[in-house]
N, C-alpha and C. Protein backbone atom coordinates (compact mmCIF):
# COMPACT_ATOMS: atom_id res chain seq x y z
N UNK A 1 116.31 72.54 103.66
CA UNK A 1 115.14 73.20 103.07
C UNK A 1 115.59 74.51 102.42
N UNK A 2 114.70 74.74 101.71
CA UNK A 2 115.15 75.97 100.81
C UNK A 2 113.96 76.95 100.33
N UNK A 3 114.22 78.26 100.35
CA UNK A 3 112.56 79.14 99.51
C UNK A 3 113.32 79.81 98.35
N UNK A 4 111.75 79.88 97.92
CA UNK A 4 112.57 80.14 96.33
C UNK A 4 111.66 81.31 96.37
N UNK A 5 111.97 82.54 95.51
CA UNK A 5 111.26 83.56 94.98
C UNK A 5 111.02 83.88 93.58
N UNK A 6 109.58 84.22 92.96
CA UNK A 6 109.37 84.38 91.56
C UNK A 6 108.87 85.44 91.38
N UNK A 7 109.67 86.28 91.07
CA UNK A 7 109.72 87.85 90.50
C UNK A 7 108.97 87.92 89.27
N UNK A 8 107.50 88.66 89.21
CA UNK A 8 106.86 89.06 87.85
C UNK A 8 107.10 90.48 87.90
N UNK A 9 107.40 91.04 87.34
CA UNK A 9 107.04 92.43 86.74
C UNK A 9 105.74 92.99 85.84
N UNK A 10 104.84 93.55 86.26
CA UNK A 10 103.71 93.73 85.54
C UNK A 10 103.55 93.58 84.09
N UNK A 11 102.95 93.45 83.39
CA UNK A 11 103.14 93.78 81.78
C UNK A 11 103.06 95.06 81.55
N UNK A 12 103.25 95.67 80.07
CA UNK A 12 102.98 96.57 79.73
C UNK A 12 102.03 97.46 79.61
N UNK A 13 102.23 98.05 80.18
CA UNK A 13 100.99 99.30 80.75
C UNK A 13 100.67 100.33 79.81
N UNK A 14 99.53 101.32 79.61
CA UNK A 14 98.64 101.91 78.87
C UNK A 14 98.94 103.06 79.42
N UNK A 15 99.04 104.08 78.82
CA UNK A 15 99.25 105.53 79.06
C UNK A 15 98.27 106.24 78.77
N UNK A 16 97.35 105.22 77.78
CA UNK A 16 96.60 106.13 76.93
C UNK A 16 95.22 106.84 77.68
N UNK A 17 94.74 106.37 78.58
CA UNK A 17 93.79 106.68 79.27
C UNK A 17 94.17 108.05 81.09
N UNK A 18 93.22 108.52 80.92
CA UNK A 18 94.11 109.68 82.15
C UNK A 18 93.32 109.05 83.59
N UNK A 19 94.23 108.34 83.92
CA UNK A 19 93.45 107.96 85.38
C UNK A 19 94.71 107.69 86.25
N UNK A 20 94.87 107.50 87.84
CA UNK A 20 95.93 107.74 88.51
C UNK A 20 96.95 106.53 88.19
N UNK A 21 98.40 106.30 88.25
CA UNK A 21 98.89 105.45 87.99
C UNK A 21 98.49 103.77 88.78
N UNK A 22 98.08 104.35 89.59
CA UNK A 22 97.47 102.63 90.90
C UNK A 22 96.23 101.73 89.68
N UNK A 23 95.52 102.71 88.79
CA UNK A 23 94.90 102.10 87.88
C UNK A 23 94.98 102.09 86.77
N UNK A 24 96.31 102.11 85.90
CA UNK A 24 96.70 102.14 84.59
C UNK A 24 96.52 100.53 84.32
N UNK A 25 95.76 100.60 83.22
CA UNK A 25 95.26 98.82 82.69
C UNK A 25 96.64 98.41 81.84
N UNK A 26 96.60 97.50 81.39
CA UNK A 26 97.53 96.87 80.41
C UNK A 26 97.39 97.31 78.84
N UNK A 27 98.21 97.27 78.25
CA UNK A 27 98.71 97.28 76.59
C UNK A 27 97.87 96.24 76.27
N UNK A 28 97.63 95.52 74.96
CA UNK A 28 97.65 94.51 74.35
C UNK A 28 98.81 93.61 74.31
N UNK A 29 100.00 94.61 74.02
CA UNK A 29 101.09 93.86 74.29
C UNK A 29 101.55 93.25 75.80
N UNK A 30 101.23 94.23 76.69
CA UNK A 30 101.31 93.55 77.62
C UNK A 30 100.94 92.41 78.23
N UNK A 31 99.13 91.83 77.64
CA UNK A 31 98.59 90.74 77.71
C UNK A 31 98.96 89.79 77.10
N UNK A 32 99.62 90.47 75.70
CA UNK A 32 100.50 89.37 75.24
C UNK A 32 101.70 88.45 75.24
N UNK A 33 102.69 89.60 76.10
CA UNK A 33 104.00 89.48 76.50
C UNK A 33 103.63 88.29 77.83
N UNK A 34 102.36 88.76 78.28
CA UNK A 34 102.33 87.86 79.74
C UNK A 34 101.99 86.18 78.93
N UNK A 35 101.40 86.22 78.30
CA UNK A 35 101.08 85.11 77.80
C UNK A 35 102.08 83.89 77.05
N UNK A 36 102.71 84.81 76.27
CA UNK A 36 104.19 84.21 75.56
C UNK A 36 105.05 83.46 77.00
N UNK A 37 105.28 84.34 78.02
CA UNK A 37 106.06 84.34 79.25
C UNK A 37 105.12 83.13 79.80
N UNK A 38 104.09 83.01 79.85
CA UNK A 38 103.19 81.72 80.60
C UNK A 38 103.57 80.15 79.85
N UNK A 39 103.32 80.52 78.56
CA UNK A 39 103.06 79.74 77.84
C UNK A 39 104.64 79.21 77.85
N UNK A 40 105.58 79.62 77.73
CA UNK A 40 107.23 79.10 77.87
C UNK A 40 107.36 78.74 79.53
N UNK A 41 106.99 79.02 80.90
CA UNK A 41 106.70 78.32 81.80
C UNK A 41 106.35 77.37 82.09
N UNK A 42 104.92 76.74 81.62
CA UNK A 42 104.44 75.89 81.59
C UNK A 42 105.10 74.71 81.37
N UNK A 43 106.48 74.19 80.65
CA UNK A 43 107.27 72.95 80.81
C UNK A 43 107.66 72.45 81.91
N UNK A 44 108.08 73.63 82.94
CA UNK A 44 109.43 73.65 83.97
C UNK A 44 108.80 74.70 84.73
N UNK A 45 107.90 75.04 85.55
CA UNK A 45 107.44 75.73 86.18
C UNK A 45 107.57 75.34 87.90
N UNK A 46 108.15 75.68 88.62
CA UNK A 46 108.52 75.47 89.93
C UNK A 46 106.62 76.23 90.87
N UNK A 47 105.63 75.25 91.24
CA UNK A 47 104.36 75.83 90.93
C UNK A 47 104.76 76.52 92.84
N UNK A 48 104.35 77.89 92.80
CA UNK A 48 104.12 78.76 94.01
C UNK A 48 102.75 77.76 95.00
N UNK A 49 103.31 78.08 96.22
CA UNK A 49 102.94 77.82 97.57
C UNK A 49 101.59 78.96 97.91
N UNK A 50 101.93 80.22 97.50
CA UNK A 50 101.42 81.44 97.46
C UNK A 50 101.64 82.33 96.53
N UNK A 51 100.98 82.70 96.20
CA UNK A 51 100.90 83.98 94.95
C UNK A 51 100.06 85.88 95.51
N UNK A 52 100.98 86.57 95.73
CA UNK A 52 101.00 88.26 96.03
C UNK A 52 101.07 88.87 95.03
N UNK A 53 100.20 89.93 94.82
CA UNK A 53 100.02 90.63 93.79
C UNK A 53 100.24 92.50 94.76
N UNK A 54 100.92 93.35 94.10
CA UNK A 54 100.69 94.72 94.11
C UNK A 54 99.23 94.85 93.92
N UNK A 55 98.56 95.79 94.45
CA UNK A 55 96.71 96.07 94.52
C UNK A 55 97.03 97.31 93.01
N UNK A 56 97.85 97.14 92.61
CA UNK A 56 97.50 98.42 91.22
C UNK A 56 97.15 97.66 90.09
N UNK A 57 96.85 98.23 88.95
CA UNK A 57 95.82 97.31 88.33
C UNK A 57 96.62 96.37 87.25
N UNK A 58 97.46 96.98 86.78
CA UNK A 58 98.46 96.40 86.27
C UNK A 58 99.04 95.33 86.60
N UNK A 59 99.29 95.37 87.76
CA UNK A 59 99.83 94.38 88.39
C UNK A 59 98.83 92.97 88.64
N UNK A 60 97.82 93.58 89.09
CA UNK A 60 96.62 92.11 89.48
C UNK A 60 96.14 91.70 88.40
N UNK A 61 95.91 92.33 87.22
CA UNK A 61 96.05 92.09 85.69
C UNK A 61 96.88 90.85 85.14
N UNK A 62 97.96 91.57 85.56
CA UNK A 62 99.19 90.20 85.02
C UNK A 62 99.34 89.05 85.93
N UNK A 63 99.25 89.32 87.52
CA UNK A 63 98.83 88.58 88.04
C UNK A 63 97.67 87.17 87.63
N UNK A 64 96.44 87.99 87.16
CA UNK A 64 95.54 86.54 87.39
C UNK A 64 95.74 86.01 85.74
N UNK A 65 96.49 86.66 84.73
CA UNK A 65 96.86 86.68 83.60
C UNK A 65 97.61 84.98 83.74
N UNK A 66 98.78 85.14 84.51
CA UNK A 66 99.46 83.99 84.90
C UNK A 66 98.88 82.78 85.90
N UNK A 67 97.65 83.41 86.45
CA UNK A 67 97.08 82.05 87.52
C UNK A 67 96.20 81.10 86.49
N UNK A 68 95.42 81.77 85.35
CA UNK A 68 94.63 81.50 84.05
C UNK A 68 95.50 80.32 83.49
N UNK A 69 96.75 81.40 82.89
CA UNK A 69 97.42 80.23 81.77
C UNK A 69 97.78 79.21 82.47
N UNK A 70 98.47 79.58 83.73
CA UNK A 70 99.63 78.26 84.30
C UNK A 70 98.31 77.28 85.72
N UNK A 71 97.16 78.06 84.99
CA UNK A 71 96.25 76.86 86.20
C UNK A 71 96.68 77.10 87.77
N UNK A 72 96.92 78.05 87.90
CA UNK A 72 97.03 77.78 89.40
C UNK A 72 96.05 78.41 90.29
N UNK A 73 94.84 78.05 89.90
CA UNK A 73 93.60 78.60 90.38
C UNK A 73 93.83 78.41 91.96
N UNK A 74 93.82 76.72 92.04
CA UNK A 74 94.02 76.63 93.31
C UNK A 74 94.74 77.18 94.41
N UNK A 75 95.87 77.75 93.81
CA UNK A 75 96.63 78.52 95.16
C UNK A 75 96.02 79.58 95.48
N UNK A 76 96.77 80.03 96.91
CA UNK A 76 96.30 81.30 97.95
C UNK A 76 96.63 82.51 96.51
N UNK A 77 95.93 83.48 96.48
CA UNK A 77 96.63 84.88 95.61
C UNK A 77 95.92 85.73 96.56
N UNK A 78 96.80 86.76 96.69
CA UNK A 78 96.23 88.33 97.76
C UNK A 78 96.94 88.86 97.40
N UNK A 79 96.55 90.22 97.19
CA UNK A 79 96.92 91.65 96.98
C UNK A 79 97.28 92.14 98.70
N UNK A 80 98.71 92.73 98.15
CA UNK A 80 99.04 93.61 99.30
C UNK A 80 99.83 95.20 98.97
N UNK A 81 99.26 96.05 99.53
CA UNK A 81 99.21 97.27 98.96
C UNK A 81 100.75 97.79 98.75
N UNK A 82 101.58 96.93 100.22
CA UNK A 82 102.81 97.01 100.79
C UNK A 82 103.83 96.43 99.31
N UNK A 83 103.19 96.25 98.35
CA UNK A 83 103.88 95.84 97.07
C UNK A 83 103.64 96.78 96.15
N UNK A 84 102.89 97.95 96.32
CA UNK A 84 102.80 98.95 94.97
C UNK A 84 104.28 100.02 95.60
N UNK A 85 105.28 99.71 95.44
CA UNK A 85 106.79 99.91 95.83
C UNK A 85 107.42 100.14 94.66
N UNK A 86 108.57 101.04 94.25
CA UNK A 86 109.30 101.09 93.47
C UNK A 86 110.53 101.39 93.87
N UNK A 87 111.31 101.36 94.99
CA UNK A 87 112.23 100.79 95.23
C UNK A 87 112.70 99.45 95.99
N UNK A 88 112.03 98.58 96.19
CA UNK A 88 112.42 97.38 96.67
C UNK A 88 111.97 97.26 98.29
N UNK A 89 112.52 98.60 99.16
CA UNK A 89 112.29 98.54 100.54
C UNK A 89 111.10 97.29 101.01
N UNK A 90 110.15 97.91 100.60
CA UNK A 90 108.52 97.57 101.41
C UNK A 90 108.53 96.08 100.97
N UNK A 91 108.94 96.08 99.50
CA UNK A 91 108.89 94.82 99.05
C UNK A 91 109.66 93.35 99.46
N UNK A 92 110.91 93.89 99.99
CA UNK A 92 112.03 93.36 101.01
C UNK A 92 111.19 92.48 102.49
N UNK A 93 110.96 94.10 103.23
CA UNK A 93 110.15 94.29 104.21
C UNK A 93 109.18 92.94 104.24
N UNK A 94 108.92 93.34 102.84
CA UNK A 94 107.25 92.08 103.22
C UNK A 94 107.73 90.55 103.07
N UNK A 95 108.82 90.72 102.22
CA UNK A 95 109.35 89.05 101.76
C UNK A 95 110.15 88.67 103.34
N UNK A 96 110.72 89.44 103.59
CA UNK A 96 110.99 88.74 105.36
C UNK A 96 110.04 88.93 106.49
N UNK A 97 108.61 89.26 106.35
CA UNK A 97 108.09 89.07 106.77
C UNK A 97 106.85 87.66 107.03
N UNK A 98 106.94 87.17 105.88
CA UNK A 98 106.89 86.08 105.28
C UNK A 98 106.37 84.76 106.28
N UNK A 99 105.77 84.14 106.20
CA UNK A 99 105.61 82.86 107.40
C UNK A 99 106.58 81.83 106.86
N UNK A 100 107.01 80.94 107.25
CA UNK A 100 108.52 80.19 107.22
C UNK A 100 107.90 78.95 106.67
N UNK A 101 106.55 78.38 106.79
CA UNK A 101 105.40 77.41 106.19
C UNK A 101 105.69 77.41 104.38
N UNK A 102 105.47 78.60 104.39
CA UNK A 102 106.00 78.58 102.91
C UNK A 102 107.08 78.69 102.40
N UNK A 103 107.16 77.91 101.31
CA UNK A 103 108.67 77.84 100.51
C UNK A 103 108.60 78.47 99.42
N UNK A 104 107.72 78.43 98.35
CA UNK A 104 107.80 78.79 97.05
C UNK A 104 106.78 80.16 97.03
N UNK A 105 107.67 81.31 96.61
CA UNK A 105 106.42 82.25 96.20
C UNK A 105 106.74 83.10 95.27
N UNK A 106 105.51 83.44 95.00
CA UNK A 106 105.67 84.39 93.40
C UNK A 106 105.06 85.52 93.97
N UNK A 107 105.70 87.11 93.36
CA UNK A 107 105.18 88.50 93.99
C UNK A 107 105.38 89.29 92.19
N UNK A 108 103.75 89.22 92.12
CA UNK A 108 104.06 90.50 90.54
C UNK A 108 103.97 91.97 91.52
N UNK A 109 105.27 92.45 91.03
CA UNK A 109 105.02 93.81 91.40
C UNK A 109 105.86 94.71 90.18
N UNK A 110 106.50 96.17 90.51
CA UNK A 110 106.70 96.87 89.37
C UNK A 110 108.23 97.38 89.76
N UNK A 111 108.91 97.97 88.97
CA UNK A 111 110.13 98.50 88.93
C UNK A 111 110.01 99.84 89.44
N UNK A 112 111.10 100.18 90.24
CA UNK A 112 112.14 99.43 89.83
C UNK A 112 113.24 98.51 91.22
N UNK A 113 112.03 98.43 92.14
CA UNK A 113 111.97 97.58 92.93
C UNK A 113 112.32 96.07 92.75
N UNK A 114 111.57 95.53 91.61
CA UNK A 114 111.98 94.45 91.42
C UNK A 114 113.50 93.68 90.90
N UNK A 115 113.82 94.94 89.57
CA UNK A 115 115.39 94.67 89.27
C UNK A 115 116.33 95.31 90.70
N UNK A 116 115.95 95.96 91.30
CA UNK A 116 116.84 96.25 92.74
C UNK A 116 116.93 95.09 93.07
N UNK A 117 115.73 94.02 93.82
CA UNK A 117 116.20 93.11 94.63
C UNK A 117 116.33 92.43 93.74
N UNK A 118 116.31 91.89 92.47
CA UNK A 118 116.64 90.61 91.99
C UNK A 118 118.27 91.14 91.85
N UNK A 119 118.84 92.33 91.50
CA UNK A 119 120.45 92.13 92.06
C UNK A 119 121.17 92.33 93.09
N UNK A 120 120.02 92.64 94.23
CA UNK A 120 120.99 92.39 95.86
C UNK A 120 120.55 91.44 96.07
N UNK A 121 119.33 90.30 96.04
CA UNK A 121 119.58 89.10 96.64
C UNK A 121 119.83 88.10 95.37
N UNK A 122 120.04 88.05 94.10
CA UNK A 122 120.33 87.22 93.31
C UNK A 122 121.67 87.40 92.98
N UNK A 123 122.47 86.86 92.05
CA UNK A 123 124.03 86.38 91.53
C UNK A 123 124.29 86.74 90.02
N UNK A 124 122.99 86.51 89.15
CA UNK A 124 123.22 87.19 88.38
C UNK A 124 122.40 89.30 88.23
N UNK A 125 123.60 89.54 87.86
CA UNK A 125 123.51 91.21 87.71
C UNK A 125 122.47 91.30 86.11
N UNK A 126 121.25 91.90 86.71
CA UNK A 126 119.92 92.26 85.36
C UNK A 126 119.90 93.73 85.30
N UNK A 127 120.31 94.31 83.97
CA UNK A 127 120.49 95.73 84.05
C UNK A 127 118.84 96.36 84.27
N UNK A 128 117.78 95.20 83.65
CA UNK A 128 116.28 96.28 84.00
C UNK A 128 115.42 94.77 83.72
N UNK A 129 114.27 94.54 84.58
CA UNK A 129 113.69 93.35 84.71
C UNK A 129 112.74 93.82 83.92
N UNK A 130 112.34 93.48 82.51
CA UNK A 130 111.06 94.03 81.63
C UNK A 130 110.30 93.71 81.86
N UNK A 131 108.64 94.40 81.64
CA UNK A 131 107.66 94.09 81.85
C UNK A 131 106.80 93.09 81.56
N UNK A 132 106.39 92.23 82.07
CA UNK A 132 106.12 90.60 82.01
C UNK A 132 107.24 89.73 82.26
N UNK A 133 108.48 90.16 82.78
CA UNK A 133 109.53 89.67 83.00
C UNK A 133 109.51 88.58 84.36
N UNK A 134 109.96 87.35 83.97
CA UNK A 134 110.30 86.29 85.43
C UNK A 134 111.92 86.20 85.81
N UNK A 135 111.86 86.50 87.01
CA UNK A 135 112.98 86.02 87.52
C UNK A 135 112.49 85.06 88.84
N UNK A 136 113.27 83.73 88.82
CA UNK A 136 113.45 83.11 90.00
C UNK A 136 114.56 83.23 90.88
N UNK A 137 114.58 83.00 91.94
CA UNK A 137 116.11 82.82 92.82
C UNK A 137 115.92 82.50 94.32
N UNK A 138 116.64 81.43 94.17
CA UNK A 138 116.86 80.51 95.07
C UNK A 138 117.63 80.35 96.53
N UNK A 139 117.12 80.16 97.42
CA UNK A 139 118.24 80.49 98.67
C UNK A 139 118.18 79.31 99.73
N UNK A 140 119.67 79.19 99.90
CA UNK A 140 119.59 78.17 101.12
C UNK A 140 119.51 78.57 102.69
N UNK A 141 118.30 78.50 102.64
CA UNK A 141 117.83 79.14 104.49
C UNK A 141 116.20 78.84 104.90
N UNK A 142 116.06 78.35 105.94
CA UNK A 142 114.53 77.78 106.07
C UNK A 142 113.86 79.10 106.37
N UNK A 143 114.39 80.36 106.76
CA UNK A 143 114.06 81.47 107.43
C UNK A 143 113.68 82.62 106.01
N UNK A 144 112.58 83.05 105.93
CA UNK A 144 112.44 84.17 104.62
C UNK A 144 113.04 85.28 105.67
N UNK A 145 113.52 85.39 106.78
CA UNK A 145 114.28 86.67 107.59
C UNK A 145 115.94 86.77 107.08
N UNK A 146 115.96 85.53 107.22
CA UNK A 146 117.97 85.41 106.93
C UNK A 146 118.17 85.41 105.16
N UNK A 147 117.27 85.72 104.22
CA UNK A 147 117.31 85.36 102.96
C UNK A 147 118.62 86.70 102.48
N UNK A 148 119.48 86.17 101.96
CA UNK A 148 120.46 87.31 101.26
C UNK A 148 121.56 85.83 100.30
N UNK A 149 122.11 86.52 99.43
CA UNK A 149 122.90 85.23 98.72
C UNK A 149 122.59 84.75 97.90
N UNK A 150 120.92 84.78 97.36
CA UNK A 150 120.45 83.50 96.58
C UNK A 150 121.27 83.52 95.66
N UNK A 151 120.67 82.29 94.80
CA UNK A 151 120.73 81.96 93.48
C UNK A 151 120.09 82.23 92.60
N UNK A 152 120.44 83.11 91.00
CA UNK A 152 119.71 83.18 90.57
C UNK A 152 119.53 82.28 89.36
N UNK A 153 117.98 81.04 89.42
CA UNK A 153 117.65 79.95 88.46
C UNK A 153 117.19 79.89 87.60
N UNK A 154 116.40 81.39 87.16
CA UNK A 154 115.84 81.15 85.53
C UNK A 154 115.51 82.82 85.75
N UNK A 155 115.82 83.07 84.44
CA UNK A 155 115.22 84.35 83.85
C UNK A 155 114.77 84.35 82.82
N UNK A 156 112.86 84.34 82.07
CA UNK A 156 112.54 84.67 81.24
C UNK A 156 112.06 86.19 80.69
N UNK A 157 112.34 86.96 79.62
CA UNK A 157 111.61 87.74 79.41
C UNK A 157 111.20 87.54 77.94
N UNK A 158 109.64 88.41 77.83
CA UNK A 158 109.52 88.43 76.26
C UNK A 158 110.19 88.20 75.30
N UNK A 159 111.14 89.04 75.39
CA UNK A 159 112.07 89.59 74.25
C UNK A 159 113.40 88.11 73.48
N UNK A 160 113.12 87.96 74.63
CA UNK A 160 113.91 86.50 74.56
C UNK A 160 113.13 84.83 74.06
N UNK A 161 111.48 85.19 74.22
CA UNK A 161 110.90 84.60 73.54
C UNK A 161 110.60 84.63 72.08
N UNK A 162 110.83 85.71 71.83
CA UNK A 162 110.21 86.75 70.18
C UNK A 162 111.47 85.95 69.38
């Protein structure tokens, strides 16, 4: 058996409005970048067990952005606060905390947490995970406690769609 992890990075976020960063909305581009990124998923999409969102707005934004396009109404999605993180720790923390029931999960959260762990537990080295950015990676261990080593199986970002 094996769990896999799917790294979103929020989309592009709005500066333009003065409100605390936990509620900065999205760009246009950002809705768009998420969409391009859905829409190139949708062939080959490994579909999540569970879906975690960061509670900032950005994040649950791009979040249900991706449950919309790629249909995955049906799965579990929850916000956990323990994901508005920008160095990886909490975010770590919570992925081995994990129930062992599940195999496949997807966590949108923000940098620069996310490019941290996608290069201590993944293989390939990502100098910065962009916003609307997927990374998957793969590990052989039934335990989300013992997870270190993976593999890393697909990386899309925008930019690479354009």
């Amino acid at each position: 058996m094996s769990k896999v992890i799917q790294f979103v990075r929020h989309g592009k976020s709005s500066w333009e409005f003065d409100v605390p960063d936990h509620d900065r909305p999205l760009k246009k581009r950002g809705i768009n970048d998420a969409k391009l990124v859905c829409n190139h998923l949708k062939t080959n999409l490994l579909y999540p067990d569970i879906i975690f969102s960061s509670t900032a707005n950005r994040a649950k934004t791009t979040a249900k952005l991706f449950i919309d396009n790629l249909k995955l109404n049906s799965t579990q999605f929850l916000l956990k606060k323990e994901l508005y993180d920008f160095s990886g720790e909490a975010v770590l923390k919570f992925i081995k905390s994990c129930d062992d029931s599940i195999n496949n999960l997807m966590i949108f959260g923000h940098n620069y947490a996310l490019t941290n762990l996608c290069n201590s537990l993944g293989n390939i080295n990502i100098d910065n995970v962009t916003t609307s950015g997927f990374v998957q990676i793969e590990f052989e261990t039934d335990s989300w406690k013992t997870i270190k080593n993976g593999t890393t199986t697909k990386i899309v970002f925008p930019k690479h769609l354009k």
